[in-house]
PDB file of N, CA and C in Angstrom:
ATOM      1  N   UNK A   1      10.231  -2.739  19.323  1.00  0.00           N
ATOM      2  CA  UNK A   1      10.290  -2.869  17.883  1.00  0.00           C
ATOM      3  C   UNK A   1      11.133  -1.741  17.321  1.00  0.00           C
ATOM      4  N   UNK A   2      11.904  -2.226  16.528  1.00  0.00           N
ATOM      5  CA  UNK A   2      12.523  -1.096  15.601  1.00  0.00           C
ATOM      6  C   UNK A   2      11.432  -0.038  15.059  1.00  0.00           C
ATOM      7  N   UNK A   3      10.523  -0.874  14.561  1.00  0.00           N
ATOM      8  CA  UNK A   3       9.743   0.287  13.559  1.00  0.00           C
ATOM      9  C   UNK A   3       8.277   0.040  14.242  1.00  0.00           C
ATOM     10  N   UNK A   4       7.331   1.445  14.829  1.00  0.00           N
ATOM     11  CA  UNK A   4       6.149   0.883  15.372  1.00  0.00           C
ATOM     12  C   UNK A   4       5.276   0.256  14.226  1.00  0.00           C
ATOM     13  N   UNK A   5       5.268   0.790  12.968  1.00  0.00           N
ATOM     14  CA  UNK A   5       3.989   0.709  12.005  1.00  0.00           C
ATOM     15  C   UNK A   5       4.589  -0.899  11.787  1.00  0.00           C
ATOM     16  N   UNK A   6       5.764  -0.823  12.012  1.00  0.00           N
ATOM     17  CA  UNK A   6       5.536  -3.081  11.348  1.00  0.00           C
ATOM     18  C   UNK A   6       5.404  -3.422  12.271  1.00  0.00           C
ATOM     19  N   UNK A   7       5.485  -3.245  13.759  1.00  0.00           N
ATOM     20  CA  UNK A   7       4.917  -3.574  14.861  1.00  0.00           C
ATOM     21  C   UNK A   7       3.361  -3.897  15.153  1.00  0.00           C
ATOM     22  N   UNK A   8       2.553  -2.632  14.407  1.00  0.00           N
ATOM     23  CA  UNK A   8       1.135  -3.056  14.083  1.00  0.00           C
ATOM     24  C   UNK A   8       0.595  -3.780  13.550  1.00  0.00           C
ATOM     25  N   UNK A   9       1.876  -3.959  11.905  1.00  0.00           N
ATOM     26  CA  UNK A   9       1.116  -5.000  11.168  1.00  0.00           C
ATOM     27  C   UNK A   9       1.160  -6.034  11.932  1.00  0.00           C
ATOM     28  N   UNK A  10       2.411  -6.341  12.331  1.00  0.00           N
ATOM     29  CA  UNK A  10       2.350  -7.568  12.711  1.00  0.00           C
ATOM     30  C   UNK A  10       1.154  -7.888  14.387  1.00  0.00           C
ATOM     31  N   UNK A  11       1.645  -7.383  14.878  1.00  0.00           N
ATOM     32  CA  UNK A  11       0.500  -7.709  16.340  1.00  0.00           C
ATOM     33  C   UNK A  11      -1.067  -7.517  16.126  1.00  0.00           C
ATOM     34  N   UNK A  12      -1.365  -6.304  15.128  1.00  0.00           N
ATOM     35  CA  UNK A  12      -2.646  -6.547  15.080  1.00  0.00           C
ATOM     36  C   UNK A  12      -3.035  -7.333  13.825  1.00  0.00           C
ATOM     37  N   UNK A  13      -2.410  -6.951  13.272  1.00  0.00           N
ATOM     38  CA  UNK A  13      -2.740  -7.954  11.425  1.00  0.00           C
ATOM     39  C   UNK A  13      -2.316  -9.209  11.947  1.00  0.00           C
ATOM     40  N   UNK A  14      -1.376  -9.743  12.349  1.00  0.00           N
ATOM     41  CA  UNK A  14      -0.964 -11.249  12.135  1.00  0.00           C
ATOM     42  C   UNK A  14      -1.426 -12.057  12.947  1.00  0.00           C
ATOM     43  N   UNK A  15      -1.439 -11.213  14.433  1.00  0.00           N
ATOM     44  CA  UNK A  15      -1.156 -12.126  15.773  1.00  0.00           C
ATOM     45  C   UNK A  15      -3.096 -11.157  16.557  1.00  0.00           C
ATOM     46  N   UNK A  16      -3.798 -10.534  15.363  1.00  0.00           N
ATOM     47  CA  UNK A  16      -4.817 -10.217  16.010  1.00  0.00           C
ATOM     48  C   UNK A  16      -5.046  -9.785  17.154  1.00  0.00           C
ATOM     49  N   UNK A  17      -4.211  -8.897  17.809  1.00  0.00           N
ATOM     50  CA  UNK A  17      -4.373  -8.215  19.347  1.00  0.00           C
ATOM     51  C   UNK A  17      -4.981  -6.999  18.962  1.00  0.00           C
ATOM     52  N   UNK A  18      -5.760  -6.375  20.105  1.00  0.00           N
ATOM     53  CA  UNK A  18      -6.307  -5.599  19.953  1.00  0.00           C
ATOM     54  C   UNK A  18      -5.401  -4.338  20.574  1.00  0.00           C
ATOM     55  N   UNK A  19      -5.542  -3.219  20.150  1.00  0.00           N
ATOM     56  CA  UNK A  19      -4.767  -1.794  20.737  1.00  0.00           C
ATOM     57  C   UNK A  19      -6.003  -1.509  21.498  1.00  0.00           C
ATOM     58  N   UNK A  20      -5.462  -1.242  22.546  1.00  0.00           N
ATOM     59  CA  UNK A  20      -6.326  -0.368  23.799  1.00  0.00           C
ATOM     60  C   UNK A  20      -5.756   0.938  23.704  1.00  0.00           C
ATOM     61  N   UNK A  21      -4.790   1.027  23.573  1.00  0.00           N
ATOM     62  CA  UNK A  21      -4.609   2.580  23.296  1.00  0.00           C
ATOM     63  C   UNK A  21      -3.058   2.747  22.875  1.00  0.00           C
ATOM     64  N   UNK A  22      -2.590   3.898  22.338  1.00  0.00           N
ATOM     65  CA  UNK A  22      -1.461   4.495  21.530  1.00  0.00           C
ATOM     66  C   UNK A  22      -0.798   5.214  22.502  1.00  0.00           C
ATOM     67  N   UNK A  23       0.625   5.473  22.476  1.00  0.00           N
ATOM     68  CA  UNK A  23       0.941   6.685  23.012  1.00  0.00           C
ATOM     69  C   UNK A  23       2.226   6.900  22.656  1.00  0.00           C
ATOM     70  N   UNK A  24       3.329   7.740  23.197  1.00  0.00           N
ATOM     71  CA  UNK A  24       4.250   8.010  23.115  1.00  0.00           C
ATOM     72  C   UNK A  24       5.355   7.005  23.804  1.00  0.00           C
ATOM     73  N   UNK A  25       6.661   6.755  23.060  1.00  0.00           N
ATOM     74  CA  UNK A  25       7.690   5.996  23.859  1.00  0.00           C
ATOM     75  C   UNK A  25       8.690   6.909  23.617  1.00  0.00           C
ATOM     76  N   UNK A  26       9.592   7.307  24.610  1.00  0.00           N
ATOM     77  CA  UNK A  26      10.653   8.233  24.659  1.00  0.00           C
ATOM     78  C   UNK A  26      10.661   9.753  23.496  1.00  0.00           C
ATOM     79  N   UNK A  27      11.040   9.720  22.547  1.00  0.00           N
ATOM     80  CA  UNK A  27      11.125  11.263  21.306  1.00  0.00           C
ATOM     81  C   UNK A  27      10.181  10.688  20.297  1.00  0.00           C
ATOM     82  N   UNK A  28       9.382   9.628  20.844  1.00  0.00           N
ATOM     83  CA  UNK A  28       8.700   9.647  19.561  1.00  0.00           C
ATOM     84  C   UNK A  28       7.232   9.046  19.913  1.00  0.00           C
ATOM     85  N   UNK A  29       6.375  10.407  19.243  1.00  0.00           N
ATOM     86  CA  UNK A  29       4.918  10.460  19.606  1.00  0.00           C
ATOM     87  C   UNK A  29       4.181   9.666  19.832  1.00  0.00           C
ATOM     88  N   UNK A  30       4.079   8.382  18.742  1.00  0.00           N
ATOM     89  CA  UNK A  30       2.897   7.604  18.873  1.00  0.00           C
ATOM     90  C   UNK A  30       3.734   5.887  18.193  1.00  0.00           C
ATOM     91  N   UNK A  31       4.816   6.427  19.438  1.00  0.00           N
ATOM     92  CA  UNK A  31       5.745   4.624  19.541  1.00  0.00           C
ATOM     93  C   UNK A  31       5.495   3.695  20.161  1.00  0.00           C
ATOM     94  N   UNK A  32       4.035   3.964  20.439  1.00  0.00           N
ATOM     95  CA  UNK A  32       4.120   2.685  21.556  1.00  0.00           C
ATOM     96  C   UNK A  32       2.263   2.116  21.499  1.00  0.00           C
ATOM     97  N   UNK A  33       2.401   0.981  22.167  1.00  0.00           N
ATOM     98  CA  UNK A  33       0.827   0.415  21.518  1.00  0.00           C
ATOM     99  C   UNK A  33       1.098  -0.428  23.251  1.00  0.00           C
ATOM    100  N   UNK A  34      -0.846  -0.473  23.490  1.00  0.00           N
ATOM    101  CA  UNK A  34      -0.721  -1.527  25.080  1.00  0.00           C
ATOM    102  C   UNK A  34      -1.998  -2.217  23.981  1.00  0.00           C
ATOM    103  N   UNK A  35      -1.942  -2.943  24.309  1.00  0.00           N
ATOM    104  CA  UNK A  35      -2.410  -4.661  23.599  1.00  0.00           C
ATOM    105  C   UNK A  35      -3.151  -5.325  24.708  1.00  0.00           C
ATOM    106  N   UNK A  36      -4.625  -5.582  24.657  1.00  0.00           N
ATOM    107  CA  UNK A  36      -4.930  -6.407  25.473  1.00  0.00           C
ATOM    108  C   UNK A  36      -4.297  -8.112  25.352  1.00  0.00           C
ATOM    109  N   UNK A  37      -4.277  -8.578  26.587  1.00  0.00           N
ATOM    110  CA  UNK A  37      -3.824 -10.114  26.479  1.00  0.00           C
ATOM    111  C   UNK A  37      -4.368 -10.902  27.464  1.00  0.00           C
ATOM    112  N   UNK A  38      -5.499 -11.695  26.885  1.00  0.00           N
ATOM    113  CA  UNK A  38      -6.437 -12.278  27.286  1.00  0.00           C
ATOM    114  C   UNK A  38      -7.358 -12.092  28.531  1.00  0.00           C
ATOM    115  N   UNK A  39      -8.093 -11.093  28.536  1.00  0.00           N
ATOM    116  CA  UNK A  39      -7.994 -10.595  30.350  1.00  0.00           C
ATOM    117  C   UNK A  39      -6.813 -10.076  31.076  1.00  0.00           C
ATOM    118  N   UNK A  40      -5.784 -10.502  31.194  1.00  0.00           N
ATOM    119  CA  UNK A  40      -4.812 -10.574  32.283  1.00  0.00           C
ATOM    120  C   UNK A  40      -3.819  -9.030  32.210  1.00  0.00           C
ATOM    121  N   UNK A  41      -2.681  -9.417  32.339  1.00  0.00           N
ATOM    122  CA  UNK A  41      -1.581  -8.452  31.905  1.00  0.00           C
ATOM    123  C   UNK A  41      -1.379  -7.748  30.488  1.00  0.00           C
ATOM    124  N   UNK A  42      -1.437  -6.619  29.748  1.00  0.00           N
ATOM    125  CA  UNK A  42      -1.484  -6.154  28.565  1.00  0.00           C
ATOM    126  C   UNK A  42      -0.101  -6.153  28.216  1.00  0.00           C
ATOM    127  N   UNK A  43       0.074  -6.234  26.963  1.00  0.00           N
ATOM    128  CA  UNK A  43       1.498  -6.439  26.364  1.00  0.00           C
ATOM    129  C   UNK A  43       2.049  -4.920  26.198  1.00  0.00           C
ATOM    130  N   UNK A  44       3.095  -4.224  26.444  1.00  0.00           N
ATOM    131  CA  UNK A  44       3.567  -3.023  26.057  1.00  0.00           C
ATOM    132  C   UNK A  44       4.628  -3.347  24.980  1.00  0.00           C
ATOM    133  N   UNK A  45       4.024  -3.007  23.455  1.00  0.00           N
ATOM    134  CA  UNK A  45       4.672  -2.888  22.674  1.00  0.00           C
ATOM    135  C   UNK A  45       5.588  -1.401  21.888  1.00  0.00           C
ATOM    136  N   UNK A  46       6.852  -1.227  21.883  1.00  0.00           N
ATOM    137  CA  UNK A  46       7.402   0.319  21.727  1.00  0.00           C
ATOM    138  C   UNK A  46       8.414  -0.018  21.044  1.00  0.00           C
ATOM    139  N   UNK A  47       8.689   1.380  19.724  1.00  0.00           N
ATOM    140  CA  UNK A  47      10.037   1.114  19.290  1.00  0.00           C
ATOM    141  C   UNK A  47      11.091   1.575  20.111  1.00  0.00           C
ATOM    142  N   UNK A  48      11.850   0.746  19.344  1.00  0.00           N
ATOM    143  CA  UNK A  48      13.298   0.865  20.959  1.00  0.00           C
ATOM    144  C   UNK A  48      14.564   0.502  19.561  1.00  0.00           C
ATOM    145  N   UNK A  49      15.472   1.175  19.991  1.00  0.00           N
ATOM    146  CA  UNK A  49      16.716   0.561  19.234  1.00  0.00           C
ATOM    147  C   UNK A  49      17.523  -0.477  19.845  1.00  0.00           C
ATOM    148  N   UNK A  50      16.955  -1.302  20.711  1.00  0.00           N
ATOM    149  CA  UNK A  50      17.245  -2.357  21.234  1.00  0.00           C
ATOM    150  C   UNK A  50      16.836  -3.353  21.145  1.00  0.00           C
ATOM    151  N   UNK A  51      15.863  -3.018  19.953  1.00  0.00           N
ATOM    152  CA  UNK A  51      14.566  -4.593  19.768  1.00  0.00           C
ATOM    153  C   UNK A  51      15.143  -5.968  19.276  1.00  0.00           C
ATOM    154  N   UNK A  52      14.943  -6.974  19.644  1.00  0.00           N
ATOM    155  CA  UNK A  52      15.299  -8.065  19.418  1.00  0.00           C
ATOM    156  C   UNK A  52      16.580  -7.926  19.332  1.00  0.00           C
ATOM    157  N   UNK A  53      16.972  -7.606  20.600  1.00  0.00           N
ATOM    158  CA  UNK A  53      18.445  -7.771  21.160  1.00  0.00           C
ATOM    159  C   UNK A  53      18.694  -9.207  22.116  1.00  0.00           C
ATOM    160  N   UNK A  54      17.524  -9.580  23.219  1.00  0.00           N
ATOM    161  CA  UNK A  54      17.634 -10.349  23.599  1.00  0.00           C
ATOM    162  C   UNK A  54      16.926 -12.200  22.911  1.00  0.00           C
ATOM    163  N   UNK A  55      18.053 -13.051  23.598  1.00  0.00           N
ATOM    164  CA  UNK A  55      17.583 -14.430  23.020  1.00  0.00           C
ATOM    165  C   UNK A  55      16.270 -14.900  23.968  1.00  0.00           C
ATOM    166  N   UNK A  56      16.083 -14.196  24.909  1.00  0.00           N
ATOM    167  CA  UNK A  56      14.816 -14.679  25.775  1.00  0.00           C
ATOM    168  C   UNK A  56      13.275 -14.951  25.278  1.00  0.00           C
ATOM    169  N   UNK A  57      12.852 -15.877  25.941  1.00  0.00           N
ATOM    170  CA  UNK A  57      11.215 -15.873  25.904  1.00  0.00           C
ATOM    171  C   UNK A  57      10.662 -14.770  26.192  1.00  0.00           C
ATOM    172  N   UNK A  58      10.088 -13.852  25.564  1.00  0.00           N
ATOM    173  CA  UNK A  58       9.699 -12.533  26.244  1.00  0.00           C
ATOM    174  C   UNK A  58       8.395 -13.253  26.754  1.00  0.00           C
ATOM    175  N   UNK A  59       7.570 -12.998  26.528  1.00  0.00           N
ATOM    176  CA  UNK A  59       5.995 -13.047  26.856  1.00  0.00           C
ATOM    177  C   UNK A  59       5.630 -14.502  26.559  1.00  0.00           C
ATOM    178  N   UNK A  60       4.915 -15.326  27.424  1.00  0.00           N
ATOM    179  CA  UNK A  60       3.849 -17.096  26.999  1.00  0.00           C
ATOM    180  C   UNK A  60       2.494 -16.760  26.988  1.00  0.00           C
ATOM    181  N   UNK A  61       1.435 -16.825  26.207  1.00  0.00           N
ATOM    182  CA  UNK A  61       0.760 -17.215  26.250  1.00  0.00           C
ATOM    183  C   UNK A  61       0.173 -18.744  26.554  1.00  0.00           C
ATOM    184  N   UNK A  62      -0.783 -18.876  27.773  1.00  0.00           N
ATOM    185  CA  UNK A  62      -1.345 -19.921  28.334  1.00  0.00           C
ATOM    186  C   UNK A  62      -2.597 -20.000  27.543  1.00  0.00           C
ATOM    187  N   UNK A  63      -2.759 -21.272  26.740  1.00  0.00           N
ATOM    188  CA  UNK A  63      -3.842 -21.296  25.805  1.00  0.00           C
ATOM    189  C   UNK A  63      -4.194 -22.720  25.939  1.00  0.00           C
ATOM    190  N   UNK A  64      -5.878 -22.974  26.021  1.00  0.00           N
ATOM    191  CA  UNK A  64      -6.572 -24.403  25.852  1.00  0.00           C
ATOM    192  C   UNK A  64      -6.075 -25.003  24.588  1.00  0.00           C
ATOM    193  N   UNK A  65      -6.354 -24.831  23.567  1.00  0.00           N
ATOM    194  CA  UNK A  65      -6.055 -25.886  22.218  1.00  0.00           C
ATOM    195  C   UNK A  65      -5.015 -24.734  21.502  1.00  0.00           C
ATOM    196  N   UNK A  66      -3.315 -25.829  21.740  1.00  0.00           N
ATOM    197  CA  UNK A  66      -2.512 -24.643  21.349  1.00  0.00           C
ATOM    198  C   UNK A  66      -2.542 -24.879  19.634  1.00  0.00           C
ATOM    199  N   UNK A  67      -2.667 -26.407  19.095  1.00  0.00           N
ATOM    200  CA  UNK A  67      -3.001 -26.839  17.872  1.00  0.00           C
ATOM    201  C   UNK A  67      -3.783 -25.685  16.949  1.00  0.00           C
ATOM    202  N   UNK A  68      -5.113 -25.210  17.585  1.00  0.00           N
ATOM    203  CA  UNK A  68      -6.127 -24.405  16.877  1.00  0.00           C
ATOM    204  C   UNK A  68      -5.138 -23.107  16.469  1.00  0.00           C
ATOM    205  N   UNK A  69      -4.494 -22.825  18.150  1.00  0.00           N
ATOM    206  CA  UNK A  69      -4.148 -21.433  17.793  1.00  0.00           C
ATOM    207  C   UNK A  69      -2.818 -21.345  16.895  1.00  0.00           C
ATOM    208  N   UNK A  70      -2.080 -22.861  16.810  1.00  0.00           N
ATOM    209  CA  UNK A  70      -1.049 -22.658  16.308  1.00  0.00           C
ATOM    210  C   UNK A  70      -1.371 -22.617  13.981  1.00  0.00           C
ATOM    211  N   UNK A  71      -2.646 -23.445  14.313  1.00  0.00           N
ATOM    212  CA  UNK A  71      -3.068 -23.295  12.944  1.00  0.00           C
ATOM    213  C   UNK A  71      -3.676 -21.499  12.610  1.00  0.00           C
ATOM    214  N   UNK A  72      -4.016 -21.299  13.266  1.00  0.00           N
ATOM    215  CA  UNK A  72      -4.642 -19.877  12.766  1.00  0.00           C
ATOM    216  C   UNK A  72      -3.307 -19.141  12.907  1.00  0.00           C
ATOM    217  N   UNK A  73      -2.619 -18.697  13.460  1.00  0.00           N
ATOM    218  CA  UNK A  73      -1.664 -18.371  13.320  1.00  0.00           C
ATOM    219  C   UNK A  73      -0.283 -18.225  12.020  1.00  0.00           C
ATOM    220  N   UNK A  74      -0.150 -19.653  11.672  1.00  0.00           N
ATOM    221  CA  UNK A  74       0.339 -20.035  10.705  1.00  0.00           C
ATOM    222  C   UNK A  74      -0.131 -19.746   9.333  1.00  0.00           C
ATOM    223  N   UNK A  75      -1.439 -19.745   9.590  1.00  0.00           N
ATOM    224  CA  UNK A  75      -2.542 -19.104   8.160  1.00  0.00           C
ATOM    225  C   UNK A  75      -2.302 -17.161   8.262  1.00  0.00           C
ATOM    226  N   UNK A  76      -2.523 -17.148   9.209  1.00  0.00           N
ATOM    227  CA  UNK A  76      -2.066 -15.474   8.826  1.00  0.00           C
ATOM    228  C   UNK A  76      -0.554 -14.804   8.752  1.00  0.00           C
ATOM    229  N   UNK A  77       0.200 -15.997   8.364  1.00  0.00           N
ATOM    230  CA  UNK A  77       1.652 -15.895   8.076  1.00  0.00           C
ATOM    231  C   UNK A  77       2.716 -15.770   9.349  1.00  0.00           C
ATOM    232  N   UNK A  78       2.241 -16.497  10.375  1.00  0.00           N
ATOM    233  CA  UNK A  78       3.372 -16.024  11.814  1.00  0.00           C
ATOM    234  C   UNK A  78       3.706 -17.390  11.380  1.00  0.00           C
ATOM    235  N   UNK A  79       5.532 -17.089  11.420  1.00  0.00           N
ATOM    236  CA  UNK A  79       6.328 -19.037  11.168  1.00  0.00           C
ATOM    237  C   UNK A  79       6.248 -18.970  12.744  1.00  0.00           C
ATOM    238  N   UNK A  80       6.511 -20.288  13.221  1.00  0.00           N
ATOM    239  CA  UNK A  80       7.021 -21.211  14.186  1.00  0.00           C
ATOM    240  C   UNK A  80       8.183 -21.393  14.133  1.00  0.00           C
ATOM    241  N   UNK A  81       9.299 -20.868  15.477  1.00  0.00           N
ATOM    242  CA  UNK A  81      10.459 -21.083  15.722  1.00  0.00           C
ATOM    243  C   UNK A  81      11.038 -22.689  15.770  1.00  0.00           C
ATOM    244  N   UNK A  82      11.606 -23.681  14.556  1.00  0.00           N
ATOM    245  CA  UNK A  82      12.160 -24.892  15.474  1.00  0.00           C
ATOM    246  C   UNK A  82      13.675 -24.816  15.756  1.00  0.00           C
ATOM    247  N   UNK A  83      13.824 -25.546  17.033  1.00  0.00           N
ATOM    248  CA  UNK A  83      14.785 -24.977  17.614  1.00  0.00           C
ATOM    249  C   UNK A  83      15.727 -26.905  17.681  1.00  0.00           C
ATOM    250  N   UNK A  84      16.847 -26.695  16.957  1.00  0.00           N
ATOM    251  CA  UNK A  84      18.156 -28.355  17.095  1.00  0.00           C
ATOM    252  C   UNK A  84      17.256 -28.890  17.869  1.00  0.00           C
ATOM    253  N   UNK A  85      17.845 -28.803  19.077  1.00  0.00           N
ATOM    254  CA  UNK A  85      17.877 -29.680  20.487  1.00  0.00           C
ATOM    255  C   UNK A  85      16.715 -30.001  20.487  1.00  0.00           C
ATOM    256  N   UNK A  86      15.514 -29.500  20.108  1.00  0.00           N
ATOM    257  CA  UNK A  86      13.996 -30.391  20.266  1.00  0.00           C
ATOM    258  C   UNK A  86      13.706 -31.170  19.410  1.00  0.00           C
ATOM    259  N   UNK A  87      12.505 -31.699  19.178  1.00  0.00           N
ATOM    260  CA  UNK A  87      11.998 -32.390  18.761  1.00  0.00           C
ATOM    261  C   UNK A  87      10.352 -31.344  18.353  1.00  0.00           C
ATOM    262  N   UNK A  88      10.163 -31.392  17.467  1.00  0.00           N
ATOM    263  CA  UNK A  88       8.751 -30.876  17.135  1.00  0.00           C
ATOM    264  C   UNK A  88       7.821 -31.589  16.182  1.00  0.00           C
ATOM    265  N   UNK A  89       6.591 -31.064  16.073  1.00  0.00           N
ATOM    266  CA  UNK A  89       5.936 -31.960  15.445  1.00  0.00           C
ATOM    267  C   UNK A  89       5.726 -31.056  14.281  1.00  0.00           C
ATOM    268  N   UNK A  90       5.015 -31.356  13.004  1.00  0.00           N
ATOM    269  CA  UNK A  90       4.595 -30.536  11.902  1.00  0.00           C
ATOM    270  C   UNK A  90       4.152 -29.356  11.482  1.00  0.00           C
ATOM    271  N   UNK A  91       3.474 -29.284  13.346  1.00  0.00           N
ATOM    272  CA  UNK A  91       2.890 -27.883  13.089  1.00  0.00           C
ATOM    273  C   UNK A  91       4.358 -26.732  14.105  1.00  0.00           C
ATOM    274  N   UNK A  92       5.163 -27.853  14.690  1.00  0.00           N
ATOM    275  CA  UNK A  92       6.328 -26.568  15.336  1.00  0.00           C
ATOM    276  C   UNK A  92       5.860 -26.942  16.695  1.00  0.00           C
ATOM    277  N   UNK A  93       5.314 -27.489  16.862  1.00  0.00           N
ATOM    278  CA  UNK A  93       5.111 -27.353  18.532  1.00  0.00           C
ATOM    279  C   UNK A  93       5.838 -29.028  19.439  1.00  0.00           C
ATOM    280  N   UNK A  94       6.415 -28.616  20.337  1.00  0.00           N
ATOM    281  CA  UNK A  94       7.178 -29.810  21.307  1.00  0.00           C
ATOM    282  C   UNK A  94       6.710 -29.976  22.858  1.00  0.00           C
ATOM    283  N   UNK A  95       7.124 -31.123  23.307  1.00  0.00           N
ATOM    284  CA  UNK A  95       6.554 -31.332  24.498  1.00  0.00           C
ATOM    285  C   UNK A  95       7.533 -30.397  25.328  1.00  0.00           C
ATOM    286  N   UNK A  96       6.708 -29.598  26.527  1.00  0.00           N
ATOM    287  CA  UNK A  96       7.379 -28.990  27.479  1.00  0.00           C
ATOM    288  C   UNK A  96       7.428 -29.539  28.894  1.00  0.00           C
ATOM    289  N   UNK A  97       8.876 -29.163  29.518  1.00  0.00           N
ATOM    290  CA  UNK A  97       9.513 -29.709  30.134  1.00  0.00           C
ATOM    291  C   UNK A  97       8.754 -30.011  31.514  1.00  0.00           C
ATOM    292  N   UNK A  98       7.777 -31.087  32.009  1.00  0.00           N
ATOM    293  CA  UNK A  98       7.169 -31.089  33.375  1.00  0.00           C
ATOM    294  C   UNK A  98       5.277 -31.611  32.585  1.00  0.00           C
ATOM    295  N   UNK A  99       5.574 -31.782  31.376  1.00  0.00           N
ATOM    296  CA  UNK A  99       4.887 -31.898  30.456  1.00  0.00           C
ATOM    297  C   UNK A  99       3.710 -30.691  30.213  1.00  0.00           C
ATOM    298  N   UNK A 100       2.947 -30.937  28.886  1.00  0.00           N
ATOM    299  CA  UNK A 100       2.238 -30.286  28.121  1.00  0.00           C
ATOM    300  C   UNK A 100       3.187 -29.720  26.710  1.00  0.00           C
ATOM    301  N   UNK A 101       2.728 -28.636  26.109  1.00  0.00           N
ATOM    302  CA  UNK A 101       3.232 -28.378  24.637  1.00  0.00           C
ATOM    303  C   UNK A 101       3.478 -27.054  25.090  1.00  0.00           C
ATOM    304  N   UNK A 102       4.295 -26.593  23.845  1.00  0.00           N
ATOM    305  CA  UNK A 102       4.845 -25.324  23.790  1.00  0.00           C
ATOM    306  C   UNK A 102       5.309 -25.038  22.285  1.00  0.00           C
ATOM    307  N   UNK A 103       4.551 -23.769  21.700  1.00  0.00           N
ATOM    308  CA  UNK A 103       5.284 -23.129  20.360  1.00  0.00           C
ATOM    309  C   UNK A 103       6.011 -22.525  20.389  1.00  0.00           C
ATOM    310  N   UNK A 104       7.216 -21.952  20.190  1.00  0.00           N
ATOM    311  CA  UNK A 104       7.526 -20.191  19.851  1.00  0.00           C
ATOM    312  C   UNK A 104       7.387 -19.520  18.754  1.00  0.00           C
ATOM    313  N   UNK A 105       7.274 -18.646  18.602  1.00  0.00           N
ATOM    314  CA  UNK A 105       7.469 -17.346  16.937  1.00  0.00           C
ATOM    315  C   UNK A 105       7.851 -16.755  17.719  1.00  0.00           C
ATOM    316  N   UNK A 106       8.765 -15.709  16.270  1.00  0.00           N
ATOM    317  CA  UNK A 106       9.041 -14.187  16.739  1.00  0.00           C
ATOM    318  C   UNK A 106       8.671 -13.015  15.620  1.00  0.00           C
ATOM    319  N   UNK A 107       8.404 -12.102  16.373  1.00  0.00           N
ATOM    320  CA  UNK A 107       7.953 -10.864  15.855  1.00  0.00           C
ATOM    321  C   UNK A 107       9.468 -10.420  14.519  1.00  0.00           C
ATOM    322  N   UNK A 108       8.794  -9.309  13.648  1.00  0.00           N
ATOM    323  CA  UNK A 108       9.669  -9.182  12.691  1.00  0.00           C
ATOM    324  C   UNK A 108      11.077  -8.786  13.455  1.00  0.00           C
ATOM    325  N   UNK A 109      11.038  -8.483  14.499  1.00  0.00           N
ATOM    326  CA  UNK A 109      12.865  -7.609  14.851  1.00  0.00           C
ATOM    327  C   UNK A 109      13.265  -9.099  15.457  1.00  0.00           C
ATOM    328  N   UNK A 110      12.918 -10.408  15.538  1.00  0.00           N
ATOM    329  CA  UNK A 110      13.379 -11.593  16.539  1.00  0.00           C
ATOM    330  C   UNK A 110      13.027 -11.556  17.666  1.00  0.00           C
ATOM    331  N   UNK A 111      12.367 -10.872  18.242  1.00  0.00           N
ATOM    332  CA  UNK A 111      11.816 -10.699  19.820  1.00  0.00           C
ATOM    333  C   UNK A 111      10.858 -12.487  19.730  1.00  0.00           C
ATOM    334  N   UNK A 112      11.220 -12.937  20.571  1.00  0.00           N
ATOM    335  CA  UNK A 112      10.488 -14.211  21.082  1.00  0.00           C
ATOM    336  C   UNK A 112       9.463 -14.108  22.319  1.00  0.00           C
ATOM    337  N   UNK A 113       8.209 -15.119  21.311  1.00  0.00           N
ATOM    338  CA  UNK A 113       6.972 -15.382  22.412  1.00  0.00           C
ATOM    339  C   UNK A 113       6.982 -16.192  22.114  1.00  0.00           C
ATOM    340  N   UNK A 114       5.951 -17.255  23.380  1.00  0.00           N
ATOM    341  CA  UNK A 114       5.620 -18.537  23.312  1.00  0.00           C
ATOM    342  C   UNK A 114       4.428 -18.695  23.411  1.00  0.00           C
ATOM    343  N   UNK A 115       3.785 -20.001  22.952  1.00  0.00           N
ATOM    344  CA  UNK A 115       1.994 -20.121  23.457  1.00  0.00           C
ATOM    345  C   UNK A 115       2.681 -22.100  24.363  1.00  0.00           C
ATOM    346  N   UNK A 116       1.394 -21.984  25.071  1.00  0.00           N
ATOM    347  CA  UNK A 116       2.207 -23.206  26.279  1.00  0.00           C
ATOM    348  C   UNK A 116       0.216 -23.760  26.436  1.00  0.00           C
ATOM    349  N   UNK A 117       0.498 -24.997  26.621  1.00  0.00           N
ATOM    350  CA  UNK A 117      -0.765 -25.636  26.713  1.00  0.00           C
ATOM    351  C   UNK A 117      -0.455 -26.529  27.653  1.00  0.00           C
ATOM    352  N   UNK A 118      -1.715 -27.142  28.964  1.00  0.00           N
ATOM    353  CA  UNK A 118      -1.295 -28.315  29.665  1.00  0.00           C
ATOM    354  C   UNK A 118      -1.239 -29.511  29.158  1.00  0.00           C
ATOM    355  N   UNK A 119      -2.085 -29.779  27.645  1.00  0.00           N
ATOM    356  CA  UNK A 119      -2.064 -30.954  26.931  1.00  0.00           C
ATOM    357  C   UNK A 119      -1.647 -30.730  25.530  1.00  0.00           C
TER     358      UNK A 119
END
């Protein structure tokens, strides 16, 4: 992230992750946040002057009802990426390729995540 404090709003205010802990990223003290993510792998979020440089999927979330999460989401102000070439439905979400669904958003600098469901 360019800036950590809109980094917070957004991951913990918008997208509700929790901080496990704070620390330092390169010259600057308290640039960086680890995020639990669902049990599994924790997200390392840090400002960088490189943020949302790349067009990639950074991070998917694997979620049972992506509908629920894509509505709560949308209520605490995260848009849904639609992208030409697909096809989406109302709430932003399209069938993925081998089937099931898939959303994207991106964080305020354009950094892209996805949530991915088998149905």
């Amino acid at each position: 992230m360019s800036d950590i404090q809109v980094a917070v709003a957004f991951y913990e205010g918008r997208l509700g992750l929790e901080a496990l802990r704070s620390g330092p990223s390169a010259t600057i003290a308290d640039g960086s946040r680890i995020y639990a993510s669902g049990g599994g792998p924790a997200l390392n979020v840090y400002q960088s002057i490189t943020a949302g440089k790349t067009p990639a999927t950074l991070a998917t979330w694997y979620v049972d009802d992506i509908d629920q999460i894509v509505d709560e989401l949308t209520s605490s102000g995260v848009e849904f990426v639609r992208y030409d070439q697909l096809e989406h439905d109302a709430r932003g979400i399209t069938a993925r390729a081998g089937g099931g669904r898939i959303a994207w958003f991106q964080d305020p600098d354009g950094n892209t995540f996805a949530l991915e469901a088998d149905v």
